[in-house]
PDB file of N, CA and C in Angstrom:
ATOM      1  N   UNK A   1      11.615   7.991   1.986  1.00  0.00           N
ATOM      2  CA  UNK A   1      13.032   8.217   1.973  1.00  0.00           C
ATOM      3  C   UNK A   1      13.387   8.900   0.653  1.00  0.00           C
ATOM      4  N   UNK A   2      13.546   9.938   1.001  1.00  0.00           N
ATOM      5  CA  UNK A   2      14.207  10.775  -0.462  1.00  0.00           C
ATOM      6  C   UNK A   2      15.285  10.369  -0.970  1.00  0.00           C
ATOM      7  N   UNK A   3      15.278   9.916  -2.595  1.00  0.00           N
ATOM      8  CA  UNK A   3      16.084   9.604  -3.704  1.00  0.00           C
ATOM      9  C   UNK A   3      17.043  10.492  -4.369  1.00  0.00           C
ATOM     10  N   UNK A   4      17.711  11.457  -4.054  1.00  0.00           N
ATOM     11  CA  UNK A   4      17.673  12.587  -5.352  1.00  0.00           C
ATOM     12  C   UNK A   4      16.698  13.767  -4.933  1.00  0.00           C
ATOM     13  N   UNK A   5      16.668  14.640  -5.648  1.00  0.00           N
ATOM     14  CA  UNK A   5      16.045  15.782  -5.346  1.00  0.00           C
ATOM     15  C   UNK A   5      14.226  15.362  -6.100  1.00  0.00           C
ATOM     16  N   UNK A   6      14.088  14.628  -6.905  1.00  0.00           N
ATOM     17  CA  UNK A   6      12.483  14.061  -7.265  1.00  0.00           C
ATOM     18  C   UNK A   6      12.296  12.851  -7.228  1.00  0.00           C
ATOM     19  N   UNK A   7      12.887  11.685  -6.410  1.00  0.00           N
ATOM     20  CA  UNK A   7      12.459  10.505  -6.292  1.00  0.00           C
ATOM     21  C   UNK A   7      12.248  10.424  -4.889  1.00  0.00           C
ATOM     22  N   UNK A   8      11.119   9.837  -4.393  1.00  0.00           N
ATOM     23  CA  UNK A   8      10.553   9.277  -3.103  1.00  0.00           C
ATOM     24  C   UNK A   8      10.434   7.693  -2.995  1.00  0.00           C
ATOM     25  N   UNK A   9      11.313   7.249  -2.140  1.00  0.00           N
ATOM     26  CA  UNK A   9      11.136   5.737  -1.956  1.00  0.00           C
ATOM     27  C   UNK A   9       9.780   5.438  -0.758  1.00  0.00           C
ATOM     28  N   UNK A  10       9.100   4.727  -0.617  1.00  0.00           N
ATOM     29  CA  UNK A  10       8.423   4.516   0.324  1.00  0.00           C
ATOM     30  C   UNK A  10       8.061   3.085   0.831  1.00  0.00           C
ATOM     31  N   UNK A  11       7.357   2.308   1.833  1.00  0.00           N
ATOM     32  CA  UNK A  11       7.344   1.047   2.067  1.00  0.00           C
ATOM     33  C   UNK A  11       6.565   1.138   3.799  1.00  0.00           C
ATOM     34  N   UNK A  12       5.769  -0.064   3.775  1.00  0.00           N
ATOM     35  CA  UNK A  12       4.892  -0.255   4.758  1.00  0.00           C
ATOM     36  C   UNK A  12       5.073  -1.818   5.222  1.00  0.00           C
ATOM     37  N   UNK A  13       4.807  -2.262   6.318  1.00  0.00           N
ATOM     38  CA  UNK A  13       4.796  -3.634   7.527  1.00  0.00           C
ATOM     39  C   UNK A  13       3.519  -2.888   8.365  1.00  0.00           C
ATOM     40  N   UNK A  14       2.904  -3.768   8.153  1.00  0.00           N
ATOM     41  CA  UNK A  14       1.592  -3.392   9.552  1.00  0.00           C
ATOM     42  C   UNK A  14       0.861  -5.027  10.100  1.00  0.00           C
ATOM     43  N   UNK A  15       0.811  -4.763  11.230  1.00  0.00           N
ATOM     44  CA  UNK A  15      -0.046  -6.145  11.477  1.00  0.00           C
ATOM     45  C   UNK A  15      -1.395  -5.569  11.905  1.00  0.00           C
ATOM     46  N   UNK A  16      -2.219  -6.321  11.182  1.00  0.00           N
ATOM     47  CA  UNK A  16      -3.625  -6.119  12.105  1.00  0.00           C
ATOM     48  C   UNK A  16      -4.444  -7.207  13.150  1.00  0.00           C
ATOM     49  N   UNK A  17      -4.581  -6.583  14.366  1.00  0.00           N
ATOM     50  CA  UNK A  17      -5.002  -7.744  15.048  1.00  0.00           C
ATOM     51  C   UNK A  17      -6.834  -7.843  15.484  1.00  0.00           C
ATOM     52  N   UNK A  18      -7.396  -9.123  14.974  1.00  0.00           N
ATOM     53  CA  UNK A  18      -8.652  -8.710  15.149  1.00  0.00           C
ATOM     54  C   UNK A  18      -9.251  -9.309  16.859  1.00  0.00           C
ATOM     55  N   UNK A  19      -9.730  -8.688  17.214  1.00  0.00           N
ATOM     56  CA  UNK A  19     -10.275  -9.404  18.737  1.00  0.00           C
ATOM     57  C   UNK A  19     -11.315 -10.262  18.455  1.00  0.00           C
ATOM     58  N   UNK A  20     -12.335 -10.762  17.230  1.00  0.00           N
ATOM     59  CA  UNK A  20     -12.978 -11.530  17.198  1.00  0.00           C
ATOM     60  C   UNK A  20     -13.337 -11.696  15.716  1.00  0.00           C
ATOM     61  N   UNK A  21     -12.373 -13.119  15.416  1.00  0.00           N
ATOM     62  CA  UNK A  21     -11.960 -13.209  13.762  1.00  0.00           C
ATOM     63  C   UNK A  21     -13.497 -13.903  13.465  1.00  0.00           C
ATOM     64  N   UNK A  22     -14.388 -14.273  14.066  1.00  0.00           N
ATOM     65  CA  UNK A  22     -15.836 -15.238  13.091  1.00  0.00           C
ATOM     66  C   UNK A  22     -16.104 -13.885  12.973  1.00  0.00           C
ATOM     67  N   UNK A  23     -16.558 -13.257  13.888  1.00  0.00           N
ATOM     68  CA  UNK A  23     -17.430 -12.238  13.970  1.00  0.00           C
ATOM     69  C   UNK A  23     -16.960 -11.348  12.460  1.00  0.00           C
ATOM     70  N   UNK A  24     -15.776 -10.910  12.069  1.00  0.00           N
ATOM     71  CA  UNK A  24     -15.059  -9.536  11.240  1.00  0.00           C
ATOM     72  C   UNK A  24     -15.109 -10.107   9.935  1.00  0.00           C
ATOM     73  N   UNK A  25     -14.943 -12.337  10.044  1.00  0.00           N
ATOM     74  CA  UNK A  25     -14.722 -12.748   8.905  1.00  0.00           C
ATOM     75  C   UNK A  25     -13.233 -12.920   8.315  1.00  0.00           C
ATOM     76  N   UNK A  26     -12.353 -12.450   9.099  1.00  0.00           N
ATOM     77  CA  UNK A  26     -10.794 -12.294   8.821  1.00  0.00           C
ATOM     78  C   UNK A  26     -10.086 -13.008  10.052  1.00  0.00           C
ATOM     79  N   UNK A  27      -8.726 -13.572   9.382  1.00  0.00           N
ATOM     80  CA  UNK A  27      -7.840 -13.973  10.690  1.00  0.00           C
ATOM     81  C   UNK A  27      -6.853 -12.357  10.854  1.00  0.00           C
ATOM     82  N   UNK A  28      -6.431 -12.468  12.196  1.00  0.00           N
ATOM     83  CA  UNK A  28      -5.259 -11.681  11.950  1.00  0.00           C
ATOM     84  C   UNK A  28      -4.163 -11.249  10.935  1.00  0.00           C
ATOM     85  N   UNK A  29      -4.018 -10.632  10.471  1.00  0.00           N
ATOM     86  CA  UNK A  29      -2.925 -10.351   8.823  1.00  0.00           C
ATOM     87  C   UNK A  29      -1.932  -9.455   9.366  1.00  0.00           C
ATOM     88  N   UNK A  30      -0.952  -9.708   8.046  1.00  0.00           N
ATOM     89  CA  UNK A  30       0.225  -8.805   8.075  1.00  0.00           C
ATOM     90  C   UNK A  30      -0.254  -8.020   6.700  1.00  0.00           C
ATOM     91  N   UNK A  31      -0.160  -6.566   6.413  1.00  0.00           N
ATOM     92  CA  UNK A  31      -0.221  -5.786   5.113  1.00  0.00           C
ATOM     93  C   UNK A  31       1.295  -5.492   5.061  1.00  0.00           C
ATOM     94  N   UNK A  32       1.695  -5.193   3.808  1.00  0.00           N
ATOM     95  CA  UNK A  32       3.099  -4.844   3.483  1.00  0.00           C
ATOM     96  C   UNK A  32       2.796  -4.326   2.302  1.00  0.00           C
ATOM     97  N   UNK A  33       3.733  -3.332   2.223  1.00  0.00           N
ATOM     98  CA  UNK A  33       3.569  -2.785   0.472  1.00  0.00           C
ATOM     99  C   UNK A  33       5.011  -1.861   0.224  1.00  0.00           C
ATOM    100  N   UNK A  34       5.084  -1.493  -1.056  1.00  0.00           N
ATOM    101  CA  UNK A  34       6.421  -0.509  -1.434  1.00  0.00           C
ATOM    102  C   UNK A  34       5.535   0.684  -2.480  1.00  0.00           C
ATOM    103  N   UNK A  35       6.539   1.911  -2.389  1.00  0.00           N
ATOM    104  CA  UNK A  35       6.184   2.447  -3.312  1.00  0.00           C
ATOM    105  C   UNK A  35       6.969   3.939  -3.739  1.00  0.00           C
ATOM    106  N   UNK A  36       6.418   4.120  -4.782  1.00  0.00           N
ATOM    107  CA  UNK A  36       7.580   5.288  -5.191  1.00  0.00           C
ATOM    108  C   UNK A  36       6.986   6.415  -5.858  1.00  0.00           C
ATOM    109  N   UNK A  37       7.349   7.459  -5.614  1.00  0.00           N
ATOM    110  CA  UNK A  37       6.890   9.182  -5.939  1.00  0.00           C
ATOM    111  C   UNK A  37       8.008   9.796  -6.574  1.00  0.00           C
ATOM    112  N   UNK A  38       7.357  10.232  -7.713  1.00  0.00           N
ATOM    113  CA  UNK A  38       8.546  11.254  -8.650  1.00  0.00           C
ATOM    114  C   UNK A  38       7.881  12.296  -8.995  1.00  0.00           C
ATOM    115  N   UNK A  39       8.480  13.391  -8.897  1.00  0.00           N
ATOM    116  CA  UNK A  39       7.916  15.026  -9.032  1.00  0.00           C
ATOM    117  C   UNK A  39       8.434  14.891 -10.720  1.00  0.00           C
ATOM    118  N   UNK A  40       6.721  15.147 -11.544  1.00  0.00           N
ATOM    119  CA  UNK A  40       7.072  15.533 -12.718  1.00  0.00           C
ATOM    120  C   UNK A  40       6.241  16.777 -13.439  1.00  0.00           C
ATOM    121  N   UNK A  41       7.253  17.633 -13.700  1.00  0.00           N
ATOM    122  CA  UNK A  41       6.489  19.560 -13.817  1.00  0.00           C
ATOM    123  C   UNK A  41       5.645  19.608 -12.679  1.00  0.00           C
ATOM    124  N   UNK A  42       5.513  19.617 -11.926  1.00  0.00           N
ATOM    125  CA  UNK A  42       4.485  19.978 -10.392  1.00  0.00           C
ATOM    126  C   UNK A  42       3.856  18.986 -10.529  1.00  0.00           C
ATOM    127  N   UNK A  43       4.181  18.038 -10.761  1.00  0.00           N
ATOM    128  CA  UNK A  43       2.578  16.965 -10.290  1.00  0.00           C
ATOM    129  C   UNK A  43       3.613  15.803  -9.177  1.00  0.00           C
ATOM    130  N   UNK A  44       2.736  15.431  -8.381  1.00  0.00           N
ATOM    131  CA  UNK A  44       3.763  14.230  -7.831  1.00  0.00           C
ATOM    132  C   UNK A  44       2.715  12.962  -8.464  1.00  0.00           C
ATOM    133  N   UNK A  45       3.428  12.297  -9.161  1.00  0.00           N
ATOM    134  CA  UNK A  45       3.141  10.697  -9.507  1.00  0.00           C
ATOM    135  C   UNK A  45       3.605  10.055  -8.467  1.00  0.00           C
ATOM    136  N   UNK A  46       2.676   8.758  -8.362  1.00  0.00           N
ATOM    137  CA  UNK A  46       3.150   8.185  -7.461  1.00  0.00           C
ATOM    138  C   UNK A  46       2.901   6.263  -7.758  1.00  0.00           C
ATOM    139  N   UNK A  47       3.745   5.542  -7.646  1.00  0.00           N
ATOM    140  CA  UNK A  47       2.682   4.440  -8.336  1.00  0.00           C
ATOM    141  C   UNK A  47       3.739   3.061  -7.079  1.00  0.00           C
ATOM    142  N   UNK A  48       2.360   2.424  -6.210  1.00  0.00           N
ATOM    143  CA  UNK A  48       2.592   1.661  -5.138  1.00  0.00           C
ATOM    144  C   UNK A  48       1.919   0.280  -5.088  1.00  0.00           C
ATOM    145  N   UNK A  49       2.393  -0.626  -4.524  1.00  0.00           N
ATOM    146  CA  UNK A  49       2.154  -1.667  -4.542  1.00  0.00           C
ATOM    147  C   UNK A  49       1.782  -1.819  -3.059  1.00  0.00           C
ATOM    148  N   UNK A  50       0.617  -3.008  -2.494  1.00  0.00           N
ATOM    149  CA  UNK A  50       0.257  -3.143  -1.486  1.00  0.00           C
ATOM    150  C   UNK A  50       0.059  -4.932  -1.522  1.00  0.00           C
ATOM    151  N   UNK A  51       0.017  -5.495  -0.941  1.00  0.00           N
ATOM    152  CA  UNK A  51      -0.291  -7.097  -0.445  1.00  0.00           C
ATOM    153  C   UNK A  51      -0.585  -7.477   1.024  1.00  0.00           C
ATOM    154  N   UNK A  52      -1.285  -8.527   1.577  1.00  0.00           N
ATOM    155  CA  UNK A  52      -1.314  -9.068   3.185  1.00  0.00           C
ATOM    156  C   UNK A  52      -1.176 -10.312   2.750  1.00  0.00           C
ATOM    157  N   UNK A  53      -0.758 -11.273   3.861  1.00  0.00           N
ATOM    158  CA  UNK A  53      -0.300 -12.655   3.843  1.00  0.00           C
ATOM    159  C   UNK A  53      -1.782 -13.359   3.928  1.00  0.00           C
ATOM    160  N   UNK A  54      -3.282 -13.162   3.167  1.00  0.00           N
ATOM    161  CA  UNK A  54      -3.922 -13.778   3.195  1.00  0.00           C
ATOM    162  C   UNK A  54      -4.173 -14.757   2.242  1.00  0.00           C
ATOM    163  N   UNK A  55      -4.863 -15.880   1.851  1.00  0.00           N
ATOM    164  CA  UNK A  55      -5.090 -16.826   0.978  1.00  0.00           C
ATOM    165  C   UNK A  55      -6.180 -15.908  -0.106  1.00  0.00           C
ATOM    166  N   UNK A  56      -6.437 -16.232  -1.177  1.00  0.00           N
ATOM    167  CA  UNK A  56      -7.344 -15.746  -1.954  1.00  0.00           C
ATOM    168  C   UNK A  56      -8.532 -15.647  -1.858  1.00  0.00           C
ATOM    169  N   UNK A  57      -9.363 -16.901  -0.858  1.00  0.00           N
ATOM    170  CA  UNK A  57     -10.614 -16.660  -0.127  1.00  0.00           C
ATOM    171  C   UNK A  57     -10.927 -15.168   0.575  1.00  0.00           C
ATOM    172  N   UNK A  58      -9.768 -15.188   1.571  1.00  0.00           N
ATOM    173  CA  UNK A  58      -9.807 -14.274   2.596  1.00  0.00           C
ATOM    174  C   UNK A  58      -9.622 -12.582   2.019  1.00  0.00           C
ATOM    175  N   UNK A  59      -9.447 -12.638   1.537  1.00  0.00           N
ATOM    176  CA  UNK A  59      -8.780 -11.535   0.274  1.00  0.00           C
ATOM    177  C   UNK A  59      -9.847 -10.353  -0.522  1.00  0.00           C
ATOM    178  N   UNK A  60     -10.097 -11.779  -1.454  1.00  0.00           N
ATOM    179  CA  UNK A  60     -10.624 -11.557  -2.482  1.00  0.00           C
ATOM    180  C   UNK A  60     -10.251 -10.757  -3.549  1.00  0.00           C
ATOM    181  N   UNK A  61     -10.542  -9.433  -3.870  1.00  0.00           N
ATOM    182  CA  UNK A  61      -9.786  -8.450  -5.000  1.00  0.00           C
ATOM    183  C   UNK A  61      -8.879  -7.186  -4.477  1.00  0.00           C
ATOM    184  N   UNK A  62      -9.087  -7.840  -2.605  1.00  0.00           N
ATOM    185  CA  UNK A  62      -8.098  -6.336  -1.941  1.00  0.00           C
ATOM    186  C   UNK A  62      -6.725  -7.017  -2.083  1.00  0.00           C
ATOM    187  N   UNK A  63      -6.260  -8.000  -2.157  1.00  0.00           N
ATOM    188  CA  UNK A  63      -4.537  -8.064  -1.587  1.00  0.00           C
ATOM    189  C   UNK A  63      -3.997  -8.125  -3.281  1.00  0.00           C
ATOM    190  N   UNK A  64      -2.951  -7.699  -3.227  1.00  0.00           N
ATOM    191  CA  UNK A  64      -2.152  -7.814  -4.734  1.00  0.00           C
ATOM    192  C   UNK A  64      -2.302  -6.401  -5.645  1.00  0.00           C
ATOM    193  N   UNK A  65      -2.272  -5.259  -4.956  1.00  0.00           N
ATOM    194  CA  UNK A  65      -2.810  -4.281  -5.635  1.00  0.00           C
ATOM    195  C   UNK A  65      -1.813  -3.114  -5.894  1.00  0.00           C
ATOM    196  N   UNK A  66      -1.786  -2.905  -7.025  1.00  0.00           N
ATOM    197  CA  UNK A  66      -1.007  -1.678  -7.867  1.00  0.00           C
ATOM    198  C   UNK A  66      -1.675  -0.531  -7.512  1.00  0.00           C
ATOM    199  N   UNK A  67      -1.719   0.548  -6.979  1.00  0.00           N
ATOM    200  CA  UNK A  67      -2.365   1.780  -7.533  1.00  0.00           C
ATOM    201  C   UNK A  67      -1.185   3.082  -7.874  1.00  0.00           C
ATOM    202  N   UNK A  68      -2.206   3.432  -8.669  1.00  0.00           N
ATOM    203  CA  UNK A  68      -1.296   4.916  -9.342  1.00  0.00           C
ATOM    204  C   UNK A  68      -1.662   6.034  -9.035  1.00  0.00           C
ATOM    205  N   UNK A  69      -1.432   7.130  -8.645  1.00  0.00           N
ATOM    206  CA  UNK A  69      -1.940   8.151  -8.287  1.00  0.00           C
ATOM    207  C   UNK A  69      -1.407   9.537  -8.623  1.00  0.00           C
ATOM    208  N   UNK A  70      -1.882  10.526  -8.727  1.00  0.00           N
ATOM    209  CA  UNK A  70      -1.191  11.769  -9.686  1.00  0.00           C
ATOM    210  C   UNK A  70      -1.982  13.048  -8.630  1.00  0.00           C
ATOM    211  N   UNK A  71      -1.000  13.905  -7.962  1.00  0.00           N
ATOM    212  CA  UNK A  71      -1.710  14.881  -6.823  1.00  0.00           C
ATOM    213  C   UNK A  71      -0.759  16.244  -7.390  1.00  0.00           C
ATOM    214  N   UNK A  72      -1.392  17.003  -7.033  1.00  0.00           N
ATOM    215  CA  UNK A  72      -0.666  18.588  -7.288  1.00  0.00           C
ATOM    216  C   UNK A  72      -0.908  19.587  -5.863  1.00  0.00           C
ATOM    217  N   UNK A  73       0.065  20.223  -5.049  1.00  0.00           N
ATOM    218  CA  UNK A  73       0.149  20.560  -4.324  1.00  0.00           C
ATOM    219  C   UNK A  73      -0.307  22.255  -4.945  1.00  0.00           C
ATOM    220  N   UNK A  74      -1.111  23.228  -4.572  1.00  0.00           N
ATOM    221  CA  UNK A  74      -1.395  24.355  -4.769  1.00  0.00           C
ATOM    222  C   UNK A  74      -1.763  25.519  -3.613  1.00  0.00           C
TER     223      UNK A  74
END
C-alpha cells in the first residue's frame, strides 16, 4: 500500500496446512508479518518483520525474524 510518493506499507496472514504433521515434523501454522519499503536515491530499502504462532521447539531460529534488504531496479 503506497505511503506518499517513497513509502511502501506492506503485511502478510497465511495459513499453512500440513496433510501429515509426524511425517513434516510441524503442526499446522499461521505466518504473519509487516513491512515497509522506502525509495532512497534509487535504491529501495526495505526492512520487514515475519513471525508464525509456533512455540520455540517448533520454530527454532525461523519465527521472530527482522530482515533488511536493499534492491536497485536497472
Amino acid at each position: 500500500m503506497p505511503v506518499g510518493k517513497y513509502l511502501t506499507l506492506s503485511g502478510l496472514a497465511a495459513k499453512q496446512y500440513i496433510d501429515r504433521n509426524a511425517t513434516f515434523g510441524l503442526p499446522d501454522y499461521v505466518e504473519y508479518g509487516r513491512g515497509a519499503t522506502v525509495n532512497l536515491a534509487g535504491f529501495d530499502v526495505n526492512l520487514a518483520w515475519s513471525d508464525a504462532d509456533m512455540n520455540d521447539s517448533e520454530c527454532g531460529d525461523a519465527c521472530g525474524m527482522v530482515l533488511l534488504s536493499v534492491s536497485r531496479s536497472f
